[in-house]
N, C-alpha and C. Protein backbone atom coordinates (compact mmCIF):
# COMPACT_ATOMS: atom_id res chain seq x y z
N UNK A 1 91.40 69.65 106.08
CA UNK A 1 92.70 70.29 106.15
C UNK A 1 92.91 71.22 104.96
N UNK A 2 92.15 70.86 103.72
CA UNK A 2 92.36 71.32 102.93
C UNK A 2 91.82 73.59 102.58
N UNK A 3 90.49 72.81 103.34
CA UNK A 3 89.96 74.77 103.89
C UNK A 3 90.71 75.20 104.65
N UNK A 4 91.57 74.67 105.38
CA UNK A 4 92.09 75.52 106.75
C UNK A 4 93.36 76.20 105.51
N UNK A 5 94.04 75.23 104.57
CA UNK A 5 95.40 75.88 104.26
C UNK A 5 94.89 77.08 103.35
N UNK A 6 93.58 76.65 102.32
CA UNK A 6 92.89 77.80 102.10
C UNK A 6 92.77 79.34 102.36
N UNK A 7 92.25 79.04 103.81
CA UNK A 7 91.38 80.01 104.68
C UNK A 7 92.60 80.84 105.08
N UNK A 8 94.23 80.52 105.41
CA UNK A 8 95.29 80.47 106.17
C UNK A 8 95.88 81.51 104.70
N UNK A 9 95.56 80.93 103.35
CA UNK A 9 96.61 81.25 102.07
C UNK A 9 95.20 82.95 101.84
N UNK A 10 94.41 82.58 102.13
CA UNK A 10 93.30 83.88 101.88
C UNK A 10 93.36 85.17 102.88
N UNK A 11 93.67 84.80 104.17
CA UNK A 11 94.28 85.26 105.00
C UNK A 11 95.07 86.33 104.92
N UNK A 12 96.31 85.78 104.83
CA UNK A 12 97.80 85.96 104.40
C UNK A 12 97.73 86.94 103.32
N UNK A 13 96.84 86.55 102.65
CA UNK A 13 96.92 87.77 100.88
C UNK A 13 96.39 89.49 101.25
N UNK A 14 95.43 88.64 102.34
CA UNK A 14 94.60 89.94 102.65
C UNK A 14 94.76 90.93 104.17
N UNK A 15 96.16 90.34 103.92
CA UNK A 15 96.59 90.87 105.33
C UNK A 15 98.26 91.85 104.39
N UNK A 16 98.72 91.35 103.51
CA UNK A 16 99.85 91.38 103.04
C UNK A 16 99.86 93.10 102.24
N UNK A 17 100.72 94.18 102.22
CA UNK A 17 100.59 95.43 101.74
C UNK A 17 100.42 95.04 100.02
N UNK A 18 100.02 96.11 99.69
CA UNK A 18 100.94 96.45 98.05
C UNK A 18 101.85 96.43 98.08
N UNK A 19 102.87 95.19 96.89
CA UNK A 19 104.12 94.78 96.37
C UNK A 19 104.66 94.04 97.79
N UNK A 20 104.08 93.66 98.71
CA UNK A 20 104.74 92.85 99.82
C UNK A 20 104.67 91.48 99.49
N UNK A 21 105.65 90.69 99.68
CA UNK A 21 106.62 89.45 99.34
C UNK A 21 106.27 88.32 99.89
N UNK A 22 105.55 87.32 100.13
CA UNK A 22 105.44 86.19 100.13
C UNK A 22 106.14 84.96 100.46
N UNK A 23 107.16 84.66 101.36
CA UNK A 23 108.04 83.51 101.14
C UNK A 23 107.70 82.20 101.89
N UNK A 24 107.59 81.52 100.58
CA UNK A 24 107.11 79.68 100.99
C UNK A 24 108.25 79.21 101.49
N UNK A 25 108.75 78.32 102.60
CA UNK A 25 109.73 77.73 103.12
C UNK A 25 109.26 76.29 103.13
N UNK A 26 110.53 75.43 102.71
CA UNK A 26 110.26 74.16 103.12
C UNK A 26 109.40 73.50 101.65
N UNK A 27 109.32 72.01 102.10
CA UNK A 27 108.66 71.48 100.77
C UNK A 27 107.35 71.01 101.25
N UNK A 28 106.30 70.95 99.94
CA UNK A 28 105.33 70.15 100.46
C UNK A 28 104.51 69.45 98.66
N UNK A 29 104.34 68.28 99.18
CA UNK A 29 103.69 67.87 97.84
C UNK A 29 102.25 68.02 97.78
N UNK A 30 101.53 68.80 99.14
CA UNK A 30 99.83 68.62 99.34
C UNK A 30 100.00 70.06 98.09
N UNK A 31 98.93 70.47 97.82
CA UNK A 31 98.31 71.35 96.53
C UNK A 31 97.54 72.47 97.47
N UNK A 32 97.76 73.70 97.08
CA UNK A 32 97.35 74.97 97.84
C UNK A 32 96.56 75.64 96.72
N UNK A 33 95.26 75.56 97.03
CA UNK A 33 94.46 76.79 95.97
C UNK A 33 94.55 78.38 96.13
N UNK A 34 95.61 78.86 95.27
CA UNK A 34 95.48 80.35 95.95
C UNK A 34 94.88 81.31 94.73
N UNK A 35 94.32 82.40 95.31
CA UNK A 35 93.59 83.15 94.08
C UNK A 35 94.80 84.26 93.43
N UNK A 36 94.70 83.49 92.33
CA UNK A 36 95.91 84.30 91.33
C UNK A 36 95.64 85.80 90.87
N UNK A 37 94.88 86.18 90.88
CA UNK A 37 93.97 87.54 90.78
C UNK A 37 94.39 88.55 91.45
N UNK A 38 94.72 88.25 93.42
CA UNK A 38 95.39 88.40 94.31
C UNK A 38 96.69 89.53 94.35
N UNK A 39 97.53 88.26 93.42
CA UNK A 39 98.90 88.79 92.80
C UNK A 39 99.05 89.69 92.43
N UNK A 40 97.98 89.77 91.37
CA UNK A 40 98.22 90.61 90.22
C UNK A 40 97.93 91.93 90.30
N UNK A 41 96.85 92.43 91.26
CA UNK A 41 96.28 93.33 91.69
C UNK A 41 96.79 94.15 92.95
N UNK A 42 97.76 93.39 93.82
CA UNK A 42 98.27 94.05 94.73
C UNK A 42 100.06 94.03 94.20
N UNK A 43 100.04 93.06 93.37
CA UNK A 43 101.64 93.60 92.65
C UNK A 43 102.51 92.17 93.91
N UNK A 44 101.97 91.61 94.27
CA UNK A 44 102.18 90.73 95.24
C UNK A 44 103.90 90.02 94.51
N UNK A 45 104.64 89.45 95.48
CA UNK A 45 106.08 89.06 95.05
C UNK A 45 105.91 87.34 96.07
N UNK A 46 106.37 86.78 95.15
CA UNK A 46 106.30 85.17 95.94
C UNK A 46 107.55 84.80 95.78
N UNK A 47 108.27 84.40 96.91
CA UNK A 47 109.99 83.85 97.30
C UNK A 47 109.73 82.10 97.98
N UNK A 48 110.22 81.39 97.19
CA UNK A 48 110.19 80.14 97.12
C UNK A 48 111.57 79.84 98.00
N UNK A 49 111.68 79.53 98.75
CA UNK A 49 112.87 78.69 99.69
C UNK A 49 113.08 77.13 100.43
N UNK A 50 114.17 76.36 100.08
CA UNK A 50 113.73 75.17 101.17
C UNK A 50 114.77 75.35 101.60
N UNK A 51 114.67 74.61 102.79
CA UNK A 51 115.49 74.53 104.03
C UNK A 51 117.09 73.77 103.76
N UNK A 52 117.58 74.28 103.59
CA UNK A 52 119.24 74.27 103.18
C UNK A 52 120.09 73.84 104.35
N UNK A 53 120.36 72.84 104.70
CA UNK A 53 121.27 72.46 106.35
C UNK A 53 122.49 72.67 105.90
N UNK A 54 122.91 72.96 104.37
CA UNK A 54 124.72 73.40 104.19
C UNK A 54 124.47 74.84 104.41
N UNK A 55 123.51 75.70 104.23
CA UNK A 55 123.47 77.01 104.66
C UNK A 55 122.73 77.80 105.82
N UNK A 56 122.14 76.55 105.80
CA UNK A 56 121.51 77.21 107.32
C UNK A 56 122.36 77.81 108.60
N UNK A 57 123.32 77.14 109.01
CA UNK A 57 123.62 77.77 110.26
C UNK A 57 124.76 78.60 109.78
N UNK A 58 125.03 79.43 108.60
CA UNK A 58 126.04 80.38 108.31
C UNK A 58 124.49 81.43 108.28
N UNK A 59 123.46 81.00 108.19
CA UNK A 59 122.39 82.17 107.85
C UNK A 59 122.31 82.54 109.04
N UNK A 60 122.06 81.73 110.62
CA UNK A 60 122.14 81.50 111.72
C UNK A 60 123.12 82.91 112.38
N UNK A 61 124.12 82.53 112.17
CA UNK A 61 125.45 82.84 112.52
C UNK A 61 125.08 84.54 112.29
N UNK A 62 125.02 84.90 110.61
CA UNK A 62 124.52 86.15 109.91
C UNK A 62 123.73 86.72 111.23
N UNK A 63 122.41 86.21 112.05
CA UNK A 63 121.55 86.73 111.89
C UNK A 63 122.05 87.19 113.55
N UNK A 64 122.89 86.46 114.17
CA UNK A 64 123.31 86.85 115.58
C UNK A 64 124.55 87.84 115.49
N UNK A 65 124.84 88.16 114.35
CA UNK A 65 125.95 88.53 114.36
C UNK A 65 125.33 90.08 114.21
N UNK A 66 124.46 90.40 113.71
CA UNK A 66 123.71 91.59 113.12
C UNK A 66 122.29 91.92 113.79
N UNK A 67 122.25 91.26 115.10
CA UNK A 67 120.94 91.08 115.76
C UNK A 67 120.74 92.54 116.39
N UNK A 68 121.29 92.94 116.96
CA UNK A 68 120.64 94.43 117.06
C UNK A 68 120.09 95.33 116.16
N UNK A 69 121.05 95.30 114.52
CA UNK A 69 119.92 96.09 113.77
C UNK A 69 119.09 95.60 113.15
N UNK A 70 118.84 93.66 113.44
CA UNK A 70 117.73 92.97 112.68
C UNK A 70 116.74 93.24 113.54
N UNK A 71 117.23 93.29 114.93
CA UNK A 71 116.14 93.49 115.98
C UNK A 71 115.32 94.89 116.23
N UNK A 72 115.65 95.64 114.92
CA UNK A 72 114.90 97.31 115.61
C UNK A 72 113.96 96.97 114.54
N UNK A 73 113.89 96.16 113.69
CA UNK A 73 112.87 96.16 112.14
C UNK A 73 111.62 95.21 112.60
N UNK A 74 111.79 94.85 113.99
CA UNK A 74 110.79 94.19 114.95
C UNK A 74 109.82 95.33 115.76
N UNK A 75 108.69 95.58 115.31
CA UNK A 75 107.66 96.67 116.24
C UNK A 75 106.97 96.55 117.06
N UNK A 76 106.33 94.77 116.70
CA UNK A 76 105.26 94.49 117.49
C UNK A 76 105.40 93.68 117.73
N UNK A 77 105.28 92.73 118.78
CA UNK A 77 105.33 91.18 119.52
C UNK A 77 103.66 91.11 120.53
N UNK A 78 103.46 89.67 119.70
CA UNK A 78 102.28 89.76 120.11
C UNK A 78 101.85 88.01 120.22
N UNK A 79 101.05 87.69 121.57
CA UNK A 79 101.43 86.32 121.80
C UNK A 79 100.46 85.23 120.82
N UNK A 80 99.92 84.49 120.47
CA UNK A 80 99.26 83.63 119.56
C UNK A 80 97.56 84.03 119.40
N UNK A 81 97.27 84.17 120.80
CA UNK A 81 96.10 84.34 120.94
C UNK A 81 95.82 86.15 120.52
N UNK A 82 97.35 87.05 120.24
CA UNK A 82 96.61 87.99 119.80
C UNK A 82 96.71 87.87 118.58
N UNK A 83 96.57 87.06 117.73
CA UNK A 83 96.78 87.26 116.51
C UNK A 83 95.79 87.99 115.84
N UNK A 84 94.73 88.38 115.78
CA UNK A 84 93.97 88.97 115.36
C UNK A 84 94.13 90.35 115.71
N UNK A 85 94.45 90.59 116.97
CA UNK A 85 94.95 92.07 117.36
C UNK A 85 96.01 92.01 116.57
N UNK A 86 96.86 91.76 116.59
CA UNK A 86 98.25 92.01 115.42
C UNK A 86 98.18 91.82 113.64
N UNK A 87 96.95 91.26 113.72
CA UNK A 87 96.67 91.81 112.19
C UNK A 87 95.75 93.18 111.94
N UNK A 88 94.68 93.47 112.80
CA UNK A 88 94.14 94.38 113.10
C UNK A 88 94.89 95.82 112.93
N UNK A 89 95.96 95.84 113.64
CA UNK A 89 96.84 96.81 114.07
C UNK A 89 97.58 96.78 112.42
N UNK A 90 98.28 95.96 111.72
CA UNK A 90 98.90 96.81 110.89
C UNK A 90 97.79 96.61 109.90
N UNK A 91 96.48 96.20 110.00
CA UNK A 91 95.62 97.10 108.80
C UNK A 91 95.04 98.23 108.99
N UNK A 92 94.67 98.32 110.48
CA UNK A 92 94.74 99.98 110.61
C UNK A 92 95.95 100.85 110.81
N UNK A 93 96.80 100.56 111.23
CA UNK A 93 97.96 101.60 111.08
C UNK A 93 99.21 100.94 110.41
N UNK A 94 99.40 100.93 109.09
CA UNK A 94 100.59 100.36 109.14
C UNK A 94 101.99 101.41 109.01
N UNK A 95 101.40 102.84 109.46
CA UNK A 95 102.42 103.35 109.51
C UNK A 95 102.92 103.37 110.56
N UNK A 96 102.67 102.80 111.58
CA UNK A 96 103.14 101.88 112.63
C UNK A 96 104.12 100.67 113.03
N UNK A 97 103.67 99.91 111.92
CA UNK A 97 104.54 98.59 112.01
C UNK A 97 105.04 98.18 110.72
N UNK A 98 106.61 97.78 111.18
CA UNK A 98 107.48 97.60 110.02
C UNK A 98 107.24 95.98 109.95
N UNK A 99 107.56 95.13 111.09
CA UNK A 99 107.49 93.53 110.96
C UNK A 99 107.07 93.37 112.76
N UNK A 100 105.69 92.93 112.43
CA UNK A 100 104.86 92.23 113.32
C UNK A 100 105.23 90.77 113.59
N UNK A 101 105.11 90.57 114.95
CA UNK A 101 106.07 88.90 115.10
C UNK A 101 104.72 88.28 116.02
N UNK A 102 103.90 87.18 115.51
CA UNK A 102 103.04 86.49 116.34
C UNK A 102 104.08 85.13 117.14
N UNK A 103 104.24 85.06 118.07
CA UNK A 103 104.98 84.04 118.69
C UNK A 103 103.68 83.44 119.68
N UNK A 104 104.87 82.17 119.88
CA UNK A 104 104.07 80.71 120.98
C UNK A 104 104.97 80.99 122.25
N UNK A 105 105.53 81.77 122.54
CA UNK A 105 105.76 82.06 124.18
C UNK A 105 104.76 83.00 124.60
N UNK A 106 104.75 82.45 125.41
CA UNK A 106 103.75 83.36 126.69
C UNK A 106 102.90 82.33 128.18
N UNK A 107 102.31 82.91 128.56
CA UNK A 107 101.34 81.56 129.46
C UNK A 107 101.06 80.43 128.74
N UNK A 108 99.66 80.55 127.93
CA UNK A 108 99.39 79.22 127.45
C UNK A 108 100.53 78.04 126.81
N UNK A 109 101.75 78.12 126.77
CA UNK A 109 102.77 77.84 125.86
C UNK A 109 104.01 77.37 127.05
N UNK A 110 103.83 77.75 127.94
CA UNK A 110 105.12 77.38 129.23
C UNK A 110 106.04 78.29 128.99
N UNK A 111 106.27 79.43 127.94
CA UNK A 111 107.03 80.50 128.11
C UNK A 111 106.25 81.79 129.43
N UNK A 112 107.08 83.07 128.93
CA UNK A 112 107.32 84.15 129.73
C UNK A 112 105.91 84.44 129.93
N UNK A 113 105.42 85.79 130.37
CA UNK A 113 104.11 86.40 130.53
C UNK A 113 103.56 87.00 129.56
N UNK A 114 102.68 86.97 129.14
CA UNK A 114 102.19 88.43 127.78
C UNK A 114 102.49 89.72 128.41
N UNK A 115 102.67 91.18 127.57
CA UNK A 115 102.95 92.22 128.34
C UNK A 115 102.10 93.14 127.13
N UNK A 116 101.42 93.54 127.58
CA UNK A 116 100.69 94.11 126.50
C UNK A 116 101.19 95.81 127.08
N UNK A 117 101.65 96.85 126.16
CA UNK A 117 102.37 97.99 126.52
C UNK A 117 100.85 99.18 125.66
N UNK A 118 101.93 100.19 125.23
CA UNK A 118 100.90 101.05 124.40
C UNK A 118 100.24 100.98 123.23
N UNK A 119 99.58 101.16 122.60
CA UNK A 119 99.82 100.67 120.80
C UNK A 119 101.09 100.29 119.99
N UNK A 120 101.69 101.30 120.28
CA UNK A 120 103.39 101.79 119.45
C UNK A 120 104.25 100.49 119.76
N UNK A 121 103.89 99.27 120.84
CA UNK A 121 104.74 98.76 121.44
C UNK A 121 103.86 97.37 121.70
N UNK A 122 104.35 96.20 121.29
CA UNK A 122 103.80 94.99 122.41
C UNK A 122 104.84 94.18 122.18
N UNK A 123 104.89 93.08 123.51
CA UNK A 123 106.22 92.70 123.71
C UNK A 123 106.10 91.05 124.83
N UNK A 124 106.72 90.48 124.13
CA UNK A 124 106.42 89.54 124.94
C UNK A 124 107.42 89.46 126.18
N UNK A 125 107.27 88.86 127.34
CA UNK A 125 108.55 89.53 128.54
C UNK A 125 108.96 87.62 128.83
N UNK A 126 110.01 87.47 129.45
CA UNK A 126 110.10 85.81 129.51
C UNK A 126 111.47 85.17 129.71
């Protein structure tokens, strides 16, 4: 378990732009080896958060209340199994995509259908 959170934290670094932000949610006492080098070199930003139930559903509330213009900063939807296509895509174009969303709806999952559209566009339908 310990390579996978690894492989998952090596990942993540090397998928992440210059000066793009990092945020850990939630607690955990297991130990994550990440290469500090990483940081320093891409200017990397790390946001530490745990899960707050006195603020959570006013964050909730925020986020439906403002969902149409949270929802245009969404480019790409792409179902689990494309995850590799959706990292692919904003390392070759990321002047393309603002915030890439890998989700668990689709077929394999008992949600909607995959809908795979043009480049500019993928979308899950459901």
């Amino acid at each position: 378990m310990r390579l996978i959170r690894a492989l998952v934290v090596c990942g993540l670094l090397g998928a992440l732009a210059a000066s793009g932000t990092i945020v850990i949610v939630g607690l955990s006492s297991k130990p994550a080896c990440i290469p500090l080098i990483d940081f320093t070199r891409k200017e990397l930003n790390v946001l530490g958060s745990r899960n707050n139930l006195g603020v959570f559903g006013a964050a909730v509330e925020t986020v439906r209340r403002h969902a149409p213009e949270i929802g245009r900063l969404v480019t790409h939807r792409f179902p689990l199994e494309g995850a590799g296509e959706a990292l692919e895509l904003m390392a070759e174009h990321p002047e393309e995509t603002e915030k890439v969303i890998v989700t668990f709806r689709g077929p394999a999952y008992g949600g909607g259908r995959a809908v795979r559209g043009d480049r500019s566009r993928h979308r899950i339908e459901g």
